[in-house]
Protein backbone atom coordinates (compact mmCIF):
# COMPACT_ATOMS: atom_id res chain seq x y z
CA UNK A 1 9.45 -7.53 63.71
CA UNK A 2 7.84 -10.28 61.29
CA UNK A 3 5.14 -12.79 62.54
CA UNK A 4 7.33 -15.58 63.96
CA UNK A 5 10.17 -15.27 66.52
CA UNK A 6 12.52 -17.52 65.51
CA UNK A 7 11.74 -20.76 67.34
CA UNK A 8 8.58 -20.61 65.46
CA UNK A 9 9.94 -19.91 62.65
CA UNK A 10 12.51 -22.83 62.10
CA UNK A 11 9.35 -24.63 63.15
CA UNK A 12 7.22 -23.91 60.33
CA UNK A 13 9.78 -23.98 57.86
CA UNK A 14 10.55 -27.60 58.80
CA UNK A 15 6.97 -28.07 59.14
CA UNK A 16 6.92 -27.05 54.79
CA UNK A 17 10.00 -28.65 54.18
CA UNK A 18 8.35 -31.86 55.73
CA UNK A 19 4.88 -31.83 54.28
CA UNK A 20 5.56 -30.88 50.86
CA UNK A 21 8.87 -33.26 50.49
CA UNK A 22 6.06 -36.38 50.69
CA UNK A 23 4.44 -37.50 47.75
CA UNK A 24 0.76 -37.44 47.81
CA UNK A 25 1.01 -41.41 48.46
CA UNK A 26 3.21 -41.15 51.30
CA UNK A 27 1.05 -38.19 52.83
CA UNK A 28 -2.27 -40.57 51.81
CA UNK A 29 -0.69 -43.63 53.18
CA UNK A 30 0.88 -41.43 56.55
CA UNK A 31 -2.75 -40.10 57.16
CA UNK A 32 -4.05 -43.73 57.32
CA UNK A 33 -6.47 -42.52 53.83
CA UNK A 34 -4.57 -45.41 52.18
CA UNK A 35 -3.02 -48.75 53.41
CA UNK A 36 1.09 -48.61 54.13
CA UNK A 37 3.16 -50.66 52.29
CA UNK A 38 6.77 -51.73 53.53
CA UNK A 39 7.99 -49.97 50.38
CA UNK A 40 6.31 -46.93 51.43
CA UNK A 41 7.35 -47.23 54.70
CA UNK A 42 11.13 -47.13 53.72
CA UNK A 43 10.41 -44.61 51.74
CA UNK A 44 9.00 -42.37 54.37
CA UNK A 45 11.88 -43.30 56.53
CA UNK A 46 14.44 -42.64 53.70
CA UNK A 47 13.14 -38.67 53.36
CA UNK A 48 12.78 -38.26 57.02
CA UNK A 49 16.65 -38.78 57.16
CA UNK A 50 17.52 -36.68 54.25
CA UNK A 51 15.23 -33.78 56.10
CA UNK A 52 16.84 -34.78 59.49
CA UNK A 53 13.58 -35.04 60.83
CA UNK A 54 14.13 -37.64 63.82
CA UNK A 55 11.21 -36.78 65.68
CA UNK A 56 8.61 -37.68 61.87
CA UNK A 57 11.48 -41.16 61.82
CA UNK A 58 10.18 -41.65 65.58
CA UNK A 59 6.92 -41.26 64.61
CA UNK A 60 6.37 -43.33 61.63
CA UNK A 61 8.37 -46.08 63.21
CA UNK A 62 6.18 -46.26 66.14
CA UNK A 63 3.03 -45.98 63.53
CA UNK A 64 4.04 -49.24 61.61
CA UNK A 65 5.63 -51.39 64.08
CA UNK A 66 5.26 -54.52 61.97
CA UNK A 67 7.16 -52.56 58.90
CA UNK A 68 9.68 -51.68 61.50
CA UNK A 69 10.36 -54.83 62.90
CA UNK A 70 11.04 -56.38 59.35
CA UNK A 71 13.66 -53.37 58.61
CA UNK A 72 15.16 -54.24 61.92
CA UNK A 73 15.32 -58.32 60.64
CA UNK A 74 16.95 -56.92 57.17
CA UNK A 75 19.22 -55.00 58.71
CA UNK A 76 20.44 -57.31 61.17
CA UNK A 77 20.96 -59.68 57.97
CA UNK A 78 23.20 -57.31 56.21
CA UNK A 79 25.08 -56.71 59.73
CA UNK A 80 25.66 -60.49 59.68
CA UNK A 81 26.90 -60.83 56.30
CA UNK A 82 29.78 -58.28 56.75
């Protein structure tokens, strides 16, 4: 028997997956070590959907409400332009 069932597991390997897919500026910025930047804050956003991580894209969202009310407004933009 190894040292994880498997719950725990597939919740450390995301937990890796997540924390060493940021750069060291995302993880700075994320920590609150270092200012966000709406650039950042896409970015962040952009790797927590290639990880399928909807829980970290809740989670930064609610961190930076201001970024994510101006992705909202660009968004709604583009939906208006189609």
């Amino acid at each position: 028997m190894g040292l994880f069932d498997e719950e725990q597991k597939e919740r450390f390997l995301k937990f890796l997956n997540t924390t060493f897919s940021y750069s060291d500026k995302q993880l700075s910025c994320l920590t609150g070590d270092e200012p966000m930047t709406y650039e950042l804050f896409k970015s962040c956003l952009t790797l927590c959907v290639r990880l399928d991580d909807v829980k970290e894209f809740g989670f930064v969202c609610g961190q930076f409400p201001i970024f994510f009310e101006q992705l909202n407004k660009e968004i709604e933009e583009i939906e208006r332009s189609i």
